[in-house]
PDB file of N, CA and C in Angstrom:
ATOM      1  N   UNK A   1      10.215  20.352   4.048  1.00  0.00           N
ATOM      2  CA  UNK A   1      10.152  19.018   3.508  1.00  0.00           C
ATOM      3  C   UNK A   1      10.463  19.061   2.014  1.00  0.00           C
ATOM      4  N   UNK A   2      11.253  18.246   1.652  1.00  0.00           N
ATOM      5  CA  UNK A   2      11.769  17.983  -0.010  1.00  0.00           C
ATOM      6  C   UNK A   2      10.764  17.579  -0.797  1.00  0.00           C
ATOM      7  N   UNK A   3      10.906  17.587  -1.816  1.00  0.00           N
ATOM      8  CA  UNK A   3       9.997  17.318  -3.126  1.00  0.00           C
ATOM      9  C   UNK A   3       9.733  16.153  -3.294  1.00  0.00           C
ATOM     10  N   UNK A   4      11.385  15.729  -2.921  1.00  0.00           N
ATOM     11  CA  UNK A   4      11.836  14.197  -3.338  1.00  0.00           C
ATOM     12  C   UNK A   4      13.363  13.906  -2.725  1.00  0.00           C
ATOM     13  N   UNK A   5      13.219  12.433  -1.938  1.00  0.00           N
ATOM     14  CA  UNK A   5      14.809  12.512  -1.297  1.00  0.00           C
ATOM     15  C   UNK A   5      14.903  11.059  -1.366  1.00  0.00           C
ATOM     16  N   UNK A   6      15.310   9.998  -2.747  1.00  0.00           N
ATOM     17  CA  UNK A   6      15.926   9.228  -3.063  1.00  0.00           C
ATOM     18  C   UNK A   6      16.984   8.909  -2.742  1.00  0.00           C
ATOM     19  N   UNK A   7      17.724   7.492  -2.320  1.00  0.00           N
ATOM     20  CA  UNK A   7      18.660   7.184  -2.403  1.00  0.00           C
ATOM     21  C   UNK A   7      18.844   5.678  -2.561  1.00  0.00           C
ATOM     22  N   UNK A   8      19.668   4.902  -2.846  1.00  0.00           N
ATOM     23  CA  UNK A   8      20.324   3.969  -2.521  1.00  0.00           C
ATOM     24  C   UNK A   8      22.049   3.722  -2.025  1.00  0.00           C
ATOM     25  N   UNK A   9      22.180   2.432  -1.355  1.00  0.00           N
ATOM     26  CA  UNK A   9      23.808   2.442  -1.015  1.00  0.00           C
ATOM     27  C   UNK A   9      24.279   0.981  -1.798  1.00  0.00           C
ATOM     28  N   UNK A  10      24.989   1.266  -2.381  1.00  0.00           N
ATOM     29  CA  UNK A  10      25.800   0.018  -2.954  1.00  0.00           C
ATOM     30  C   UNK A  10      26.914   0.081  -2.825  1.00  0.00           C
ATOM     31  N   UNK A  11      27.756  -2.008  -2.354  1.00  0.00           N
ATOM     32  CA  UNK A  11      28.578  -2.223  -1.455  1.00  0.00           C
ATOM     33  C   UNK A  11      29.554  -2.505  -2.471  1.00  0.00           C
ATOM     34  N   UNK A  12      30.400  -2.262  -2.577  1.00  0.00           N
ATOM     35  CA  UNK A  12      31.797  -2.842  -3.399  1.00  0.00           C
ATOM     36  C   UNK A  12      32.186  -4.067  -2.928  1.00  0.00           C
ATOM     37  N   UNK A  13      31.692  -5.481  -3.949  1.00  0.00           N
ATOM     38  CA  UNK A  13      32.132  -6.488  -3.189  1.00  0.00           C
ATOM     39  C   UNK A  13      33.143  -7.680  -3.862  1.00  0.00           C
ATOM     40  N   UNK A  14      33.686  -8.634  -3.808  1.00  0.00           N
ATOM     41  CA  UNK A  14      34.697  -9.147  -4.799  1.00  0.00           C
ATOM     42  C   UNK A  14      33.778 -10.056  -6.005  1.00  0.00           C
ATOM     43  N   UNK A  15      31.905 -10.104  -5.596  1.00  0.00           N
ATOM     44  CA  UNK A  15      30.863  -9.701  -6.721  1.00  0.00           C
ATOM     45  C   UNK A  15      30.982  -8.982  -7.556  1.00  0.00           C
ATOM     46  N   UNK A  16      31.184  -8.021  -7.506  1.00  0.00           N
ATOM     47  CA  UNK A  16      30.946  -6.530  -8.178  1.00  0.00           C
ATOM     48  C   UNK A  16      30.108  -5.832  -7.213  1.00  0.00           C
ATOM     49  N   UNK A  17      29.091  -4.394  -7.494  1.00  0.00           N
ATOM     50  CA  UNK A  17      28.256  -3.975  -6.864  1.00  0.00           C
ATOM     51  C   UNK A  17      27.536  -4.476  -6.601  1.00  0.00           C
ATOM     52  N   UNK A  18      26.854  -4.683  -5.215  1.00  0.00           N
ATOM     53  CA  UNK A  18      25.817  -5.063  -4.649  1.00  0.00           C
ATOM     54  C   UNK A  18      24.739  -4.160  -3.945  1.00  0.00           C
ATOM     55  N   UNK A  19      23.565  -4.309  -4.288  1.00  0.00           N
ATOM     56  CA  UNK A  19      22.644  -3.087  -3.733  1.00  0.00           C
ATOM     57  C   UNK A  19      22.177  -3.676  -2.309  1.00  0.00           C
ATOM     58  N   UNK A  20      22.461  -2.633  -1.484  1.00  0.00           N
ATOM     59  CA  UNK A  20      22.708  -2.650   0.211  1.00  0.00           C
ATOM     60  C   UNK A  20      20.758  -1.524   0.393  1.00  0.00           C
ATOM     61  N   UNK A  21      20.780  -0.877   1.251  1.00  0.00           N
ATOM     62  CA  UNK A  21      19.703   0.150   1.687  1.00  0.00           C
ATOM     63  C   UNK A  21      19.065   1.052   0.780  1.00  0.00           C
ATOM     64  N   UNK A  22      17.858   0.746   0.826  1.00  0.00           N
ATOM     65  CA  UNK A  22      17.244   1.836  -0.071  1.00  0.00           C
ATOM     66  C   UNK A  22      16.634   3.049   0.267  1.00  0.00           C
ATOM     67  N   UNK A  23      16.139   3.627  -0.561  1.00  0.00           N
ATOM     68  CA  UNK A  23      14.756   5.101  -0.039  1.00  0.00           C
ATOM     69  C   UNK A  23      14.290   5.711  -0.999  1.00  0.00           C
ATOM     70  N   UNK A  24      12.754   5.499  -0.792  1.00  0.00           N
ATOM     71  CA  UNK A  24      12.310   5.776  -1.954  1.00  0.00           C
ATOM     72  C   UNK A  24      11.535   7.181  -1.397  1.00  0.00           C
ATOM     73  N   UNK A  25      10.894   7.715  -2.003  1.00  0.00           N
ATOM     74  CA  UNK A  25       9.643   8.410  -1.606  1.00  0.00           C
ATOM     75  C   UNK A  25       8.747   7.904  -0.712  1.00  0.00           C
ATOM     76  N   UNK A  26       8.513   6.619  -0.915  1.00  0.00           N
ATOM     77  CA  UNK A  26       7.312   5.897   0.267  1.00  0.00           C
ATOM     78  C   UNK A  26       7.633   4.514   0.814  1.00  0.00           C
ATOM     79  N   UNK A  27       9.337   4.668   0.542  1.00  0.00           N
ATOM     80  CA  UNK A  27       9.640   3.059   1.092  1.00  0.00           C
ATOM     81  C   UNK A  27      10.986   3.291   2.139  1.00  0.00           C
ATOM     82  N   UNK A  28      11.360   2.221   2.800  1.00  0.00           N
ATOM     83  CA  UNK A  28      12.652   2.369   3.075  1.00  0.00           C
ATOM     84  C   UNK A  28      13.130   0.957   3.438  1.00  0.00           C
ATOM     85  N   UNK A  29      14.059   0.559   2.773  1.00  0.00           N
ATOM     86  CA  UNK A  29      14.142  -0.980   3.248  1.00  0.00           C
ATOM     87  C   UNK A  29      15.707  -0.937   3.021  1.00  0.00           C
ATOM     88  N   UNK A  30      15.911  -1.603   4.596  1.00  0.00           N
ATOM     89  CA  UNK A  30      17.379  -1.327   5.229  1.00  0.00           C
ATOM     90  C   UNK A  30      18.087  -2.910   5.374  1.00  0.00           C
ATOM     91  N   UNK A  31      19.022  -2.893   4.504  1.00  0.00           N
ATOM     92  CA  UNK A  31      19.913  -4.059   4.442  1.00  0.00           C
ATOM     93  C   UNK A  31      21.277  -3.899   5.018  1.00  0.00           C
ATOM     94  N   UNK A  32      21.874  -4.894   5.402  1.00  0.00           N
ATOM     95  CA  UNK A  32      23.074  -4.570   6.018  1.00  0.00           C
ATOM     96  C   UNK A  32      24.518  -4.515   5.161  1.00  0.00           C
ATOM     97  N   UNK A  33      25.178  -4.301   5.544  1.00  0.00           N
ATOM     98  CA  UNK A  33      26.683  -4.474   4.460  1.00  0.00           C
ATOM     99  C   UNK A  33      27.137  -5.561   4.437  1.00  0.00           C
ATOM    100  N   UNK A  34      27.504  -6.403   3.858  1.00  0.00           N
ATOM    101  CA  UNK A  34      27.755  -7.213   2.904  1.00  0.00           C
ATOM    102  C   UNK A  34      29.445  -7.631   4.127  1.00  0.00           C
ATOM    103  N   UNK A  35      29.457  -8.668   4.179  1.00  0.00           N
ATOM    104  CA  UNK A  35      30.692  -9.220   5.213  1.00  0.00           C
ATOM    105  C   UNK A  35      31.977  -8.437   4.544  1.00  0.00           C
ATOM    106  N   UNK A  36      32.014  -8.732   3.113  1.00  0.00           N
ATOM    107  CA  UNK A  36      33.048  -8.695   1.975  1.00  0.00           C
ATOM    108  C   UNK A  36      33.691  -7.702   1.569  1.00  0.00           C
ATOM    109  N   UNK A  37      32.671  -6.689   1.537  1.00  0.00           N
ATOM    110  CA  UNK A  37      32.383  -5.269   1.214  1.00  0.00           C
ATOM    111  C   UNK A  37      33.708  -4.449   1.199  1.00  0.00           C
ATOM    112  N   UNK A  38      34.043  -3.719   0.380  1.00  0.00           N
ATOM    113  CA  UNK A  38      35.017  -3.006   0.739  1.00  0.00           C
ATOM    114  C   UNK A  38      35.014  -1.400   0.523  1.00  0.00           C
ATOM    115  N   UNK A  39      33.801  -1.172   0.055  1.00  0.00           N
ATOM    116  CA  UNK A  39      33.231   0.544  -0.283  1.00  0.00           C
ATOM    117  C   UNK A  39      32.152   0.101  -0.011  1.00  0.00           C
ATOM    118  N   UNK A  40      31.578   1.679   0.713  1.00  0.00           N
ATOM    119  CA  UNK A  40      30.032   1.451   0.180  1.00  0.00           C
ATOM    120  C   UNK A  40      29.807   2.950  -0.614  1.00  0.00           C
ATOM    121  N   UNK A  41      29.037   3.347  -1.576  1.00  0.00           N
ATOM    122  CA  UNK A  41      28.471   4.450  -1.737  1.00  0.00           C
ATOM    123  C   UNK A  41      27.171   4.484  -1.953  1.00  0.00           C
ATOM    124  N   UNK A  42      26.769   6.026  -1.565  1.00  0.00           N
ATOM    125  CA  UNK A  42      25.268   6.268  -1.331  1.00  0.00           C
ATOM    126  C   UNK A  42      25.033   7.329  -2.684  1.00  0.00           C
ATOM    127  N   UNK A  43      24.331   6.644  -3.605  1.00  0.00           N
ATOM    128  CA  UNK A  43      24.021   7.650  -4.666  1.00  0.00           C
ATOM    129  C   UNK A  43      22.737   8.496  -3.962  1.00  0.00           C
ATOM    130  N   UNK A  44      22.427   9.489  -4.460  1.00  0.00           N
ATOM    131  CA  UNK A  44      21.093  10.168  -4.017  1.00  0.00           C
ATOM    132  C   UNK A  44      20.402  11.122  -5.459  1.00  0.00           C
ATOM    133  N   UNK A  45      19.574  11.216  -5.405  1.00  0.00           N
ATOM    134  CA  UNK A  45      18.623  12.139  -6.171  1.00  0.00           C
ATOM    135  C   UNK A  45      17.719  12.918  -5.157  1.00  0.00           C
ATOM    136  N   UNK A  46      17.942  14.344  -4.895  1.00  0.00           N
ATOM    137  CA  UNK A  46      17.205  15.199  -4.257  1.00  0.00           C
ATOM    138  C   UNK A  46      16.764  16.223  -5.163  1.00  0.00           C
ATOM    139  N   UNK A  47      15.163  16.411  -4.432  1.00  0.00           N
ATOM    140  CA  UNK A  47      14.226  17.639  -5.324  1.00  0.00           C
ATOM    141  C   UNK A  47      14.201  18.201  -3.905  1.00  0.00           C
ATOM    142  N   UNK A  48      14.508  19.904  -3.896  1.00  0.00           N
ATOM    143  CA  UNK A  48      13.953  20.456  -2.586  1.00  0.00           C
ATOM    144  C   UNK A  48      12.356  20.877  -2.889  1.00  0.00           C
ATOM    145  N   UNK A  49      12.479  20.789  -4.361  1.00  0.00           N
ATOM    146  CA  UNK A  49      10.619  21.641  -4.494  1.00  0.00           C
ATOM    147  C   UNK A  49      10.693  21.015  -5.943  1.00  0.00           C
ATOM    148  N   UNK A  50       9.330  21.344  -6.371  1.00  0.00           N
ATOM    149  CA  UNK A  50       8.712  21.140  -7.449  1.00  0.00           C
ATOM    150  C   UNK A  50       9.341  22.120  -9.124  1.00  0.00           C
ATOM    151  N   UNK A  51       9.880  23.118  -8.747  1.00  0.00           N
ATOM    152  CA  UNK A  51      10.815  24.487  -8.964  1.00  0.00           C
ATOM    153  C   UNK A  51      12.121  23.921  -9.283  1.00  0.00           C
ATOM    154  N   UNK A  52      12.768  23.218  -8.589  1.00  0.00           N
ATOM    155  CA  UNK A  52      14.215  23.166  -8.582  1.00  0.00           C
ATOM    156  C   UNK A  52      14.480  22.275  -9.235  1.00  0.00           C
ATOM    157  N   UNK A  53      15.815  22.118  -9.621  1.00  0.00           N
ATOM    158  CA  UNK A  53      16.096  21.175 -10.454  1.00  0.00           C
ATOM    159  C   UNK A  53      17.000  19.406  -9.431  1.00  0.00           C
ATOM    160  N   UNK A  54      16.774  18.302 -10.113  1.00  0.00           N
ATOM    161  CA  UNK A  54      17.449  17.217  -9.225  1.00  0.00           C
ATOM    162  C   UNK A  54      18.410  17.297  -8.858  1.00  0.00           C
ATOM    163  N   UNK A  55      19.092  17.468  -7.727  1.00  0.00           N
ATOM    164  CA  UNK A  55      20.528  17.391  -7.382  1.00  0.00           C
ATOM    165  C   UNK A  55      20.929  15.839  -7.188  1.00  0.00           C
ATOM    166  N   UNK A  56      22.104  15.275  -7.997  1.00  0.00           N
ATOM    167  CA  UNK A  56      22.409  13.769  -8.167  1.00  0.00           C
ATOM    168  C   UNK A  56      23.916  13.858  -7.382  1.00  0.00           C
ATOM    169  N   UNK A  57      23.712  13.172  -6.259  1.00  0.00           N
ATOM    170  CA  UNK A  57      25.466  12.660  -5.760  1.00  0.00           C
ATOM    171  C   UNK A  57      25.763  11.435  -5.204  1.00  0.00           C
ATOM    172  N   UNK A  58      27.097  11.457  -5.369  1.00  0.00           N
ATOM    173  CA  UNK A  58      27.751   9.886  -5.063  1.00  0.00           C
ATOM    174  C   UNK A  58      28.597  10.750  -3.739  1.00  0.00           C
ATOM    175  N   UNK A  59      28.594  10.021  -2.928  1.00  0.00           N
ATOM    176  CA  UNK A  59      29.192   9.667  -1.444  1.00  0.00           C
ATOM    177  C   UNK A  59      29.619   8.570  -0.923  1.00  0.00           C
ATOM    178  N   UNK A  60      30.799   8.558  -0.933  1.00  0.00           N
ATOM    179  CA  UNK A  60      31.387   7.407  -0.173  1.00  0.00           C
ATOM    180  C   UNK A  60      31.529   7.333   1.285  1.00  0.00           C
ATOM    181  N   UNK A  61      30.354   6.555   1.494  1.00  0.00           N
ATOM    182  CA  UNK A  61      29.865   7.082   3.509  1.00  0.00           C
ATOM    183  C   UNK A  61      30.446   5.761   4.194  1.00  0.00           C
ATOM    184  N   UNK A  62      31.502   4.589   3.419  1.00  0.00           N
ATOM    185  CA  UNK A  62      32.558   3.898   4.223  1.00  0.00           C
ATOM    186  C   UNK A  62      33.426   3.425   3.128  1.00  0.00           C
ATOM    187  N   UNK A  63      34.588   2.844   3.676  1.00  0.00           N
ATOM    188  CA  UNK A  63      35.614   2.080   3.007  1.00  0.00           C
ATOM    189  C   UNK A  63      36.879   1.503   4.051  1.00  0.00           C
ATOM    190  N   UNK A  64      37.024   0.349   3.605  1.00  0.00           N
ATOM    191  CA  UNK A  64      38.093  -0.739   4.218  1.00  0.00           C
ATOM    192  C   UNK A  64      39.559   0.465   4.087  1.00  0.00           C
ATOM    193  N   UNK A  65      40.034  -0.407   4.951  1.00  0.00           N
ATOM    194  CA  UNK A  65      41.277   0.466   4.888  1.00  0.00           C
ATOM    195  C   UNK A  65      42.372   0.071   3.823  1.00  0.00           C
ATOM    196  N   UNK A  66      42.009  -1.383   2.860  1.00  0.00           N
ATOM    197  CA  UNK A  66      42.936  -1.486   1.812  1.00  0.00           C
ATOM    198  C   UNK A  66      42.760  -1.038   0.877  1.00  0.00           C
ATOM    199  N   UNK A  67      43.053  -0.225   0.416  1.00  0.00           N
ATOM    200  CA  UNK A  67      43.381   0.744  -0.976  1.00  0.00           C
ATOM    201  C   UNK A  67      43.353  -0.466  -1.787  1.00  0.00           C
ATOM    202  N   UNK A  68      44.224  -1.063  -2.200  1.00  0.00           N
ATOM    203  CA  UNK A  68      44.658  -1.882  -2.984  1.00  0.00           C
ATOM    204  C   UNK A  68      43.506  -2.414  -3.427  1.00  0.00           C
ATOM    205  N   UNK A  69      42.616  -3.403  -2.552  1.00  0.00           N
ATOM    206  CA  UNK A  69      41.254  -4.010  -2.965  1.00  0.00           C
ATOM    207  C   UNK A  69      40.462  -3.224  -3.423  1.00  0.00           C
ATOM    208  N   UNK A  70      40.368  -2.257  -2.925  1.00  0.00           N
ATOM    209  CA  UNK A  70      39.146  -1.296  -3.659  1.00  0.00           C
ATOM    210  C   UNK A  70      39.925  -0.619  -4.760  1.00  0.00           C
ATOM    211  N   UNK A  71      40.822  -0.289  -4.794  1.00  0.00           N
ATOM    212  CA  UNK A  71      41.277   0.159  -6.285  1.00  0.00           C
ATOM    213  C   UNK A  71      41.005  -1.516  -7.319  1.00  0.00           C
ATOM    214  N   UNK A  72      41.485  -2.465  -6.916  1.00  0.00           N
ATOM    215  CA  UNK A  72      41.812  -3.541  -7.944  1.00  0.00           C
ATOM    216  C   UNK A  72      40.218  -4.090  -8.246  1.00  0.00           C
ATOM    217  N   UNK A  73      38.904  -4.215  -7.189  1.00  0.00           N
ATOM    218  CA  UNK A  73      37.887  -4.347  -7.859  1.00  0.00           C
ATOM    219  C   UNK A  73      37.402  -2.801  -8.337  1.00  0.00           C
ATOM    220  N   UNK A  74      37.573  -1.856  -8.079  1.00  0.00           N
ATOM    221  CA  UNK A  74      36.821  -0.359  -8.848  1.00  0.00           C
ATOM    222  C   UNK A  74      37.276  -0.650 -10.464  1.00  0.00           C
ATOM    223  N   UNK A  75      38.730  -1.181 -10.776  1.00  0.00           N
ATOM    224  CA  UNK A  75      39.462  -1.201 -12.357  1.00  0.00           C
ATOM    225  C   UNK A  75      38.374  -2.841 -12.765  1.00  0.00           C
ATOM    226  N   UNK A  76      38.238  -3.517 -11.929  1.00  0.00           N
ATOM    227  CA  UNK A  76      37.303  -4.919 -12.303  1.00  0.00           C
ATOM    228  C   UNK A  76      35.447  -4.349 -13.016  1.00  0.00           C
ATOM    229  N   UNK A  77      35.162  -3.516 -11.680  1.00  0.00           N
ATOM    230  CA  UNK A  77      33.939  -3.213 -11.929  1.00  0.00           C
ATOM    231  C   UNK A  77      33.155  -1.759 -12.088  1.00  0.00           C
ATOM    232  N   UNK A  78      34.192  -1.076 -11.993  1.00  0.00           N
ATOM    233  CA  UNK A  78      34.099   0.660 -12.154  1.00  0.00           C
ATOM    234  C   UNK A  78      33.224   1.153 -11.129  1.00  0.00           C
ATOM    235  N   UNK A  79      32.557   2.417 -11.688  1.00  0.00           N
ATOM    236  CA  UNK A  79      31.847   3.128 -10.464  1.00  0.00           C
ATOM    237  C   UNK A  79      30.835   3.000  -9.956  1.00  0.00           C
ATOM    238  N   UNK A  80      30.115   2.998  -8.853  1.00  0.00           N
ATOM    239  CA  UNK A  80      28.650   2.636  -8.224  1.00  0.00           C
ATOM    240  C   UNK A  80      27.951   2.456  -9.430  1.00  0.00           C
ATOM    241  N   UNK A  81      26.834   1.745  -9.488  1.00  0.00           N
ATOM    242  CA  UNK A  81      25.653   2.196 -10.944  1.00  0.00           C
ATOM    243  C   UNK A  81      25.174   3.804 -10.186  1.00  0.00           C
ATOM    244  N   UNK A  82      24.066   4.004 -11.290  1.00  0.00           N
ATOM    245  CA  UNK A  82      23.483   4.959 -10.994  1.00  0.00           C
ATOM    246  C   UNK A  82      21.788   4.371 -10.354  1.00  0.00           C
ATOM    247  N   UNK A  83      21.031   5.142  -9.487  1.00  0.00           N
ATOM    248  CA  UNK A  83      19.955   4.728  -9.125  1.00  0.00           C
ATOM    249  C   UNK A  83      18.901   4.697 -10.432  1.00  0.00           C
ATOM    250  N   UNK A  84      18.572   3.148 -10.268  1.00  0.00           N
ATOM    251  CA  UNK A  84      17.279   2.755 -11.391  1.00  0.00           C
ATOM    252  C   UNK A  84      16.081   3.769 -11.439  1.00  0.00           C
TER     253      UNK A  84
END
């Protein structure tokens, strides 16, 4: 069992980012994707132990098949945030 296994997913939308599913340490509250959406990524913060240091990653766990939209809002609104 991890130390700590954070995440959130935020949706690329013609909004800007929108925060989709969370996970906290003692929560988990699951939202759906966004009709609009055209990325989603899953930032994460993992501790395997108390010892180790945070491992931080971005994953892009979907995307529309138009390039174009997700390139033209990514230059609108740049990259996922980072988890609060």
């Amino acid at each position: 069992m991890s130390a700590s296994n954070e995440w959130t997913e935020y949706h690329l939308t013609p909004k800007g980012w929108v925060t989709g599913s969370e996970k906290t340490d003692f929560n988990l509250a699951e939202h759906p994707r966004p009709h609009d959406a055209v990325q989603t990524v899953k930032v994460r913060d993992y501790l395997s132990s108390i010892y180790s240091t945070v491992e931080h990653t971005r994953t892009i766990i979907w995307e529309a098949k138009d390039v174009q939209a997700i390139a033209k809002l990514k230059a609108k609104f740049g990259e996922a945030p980072d988890l609060a």
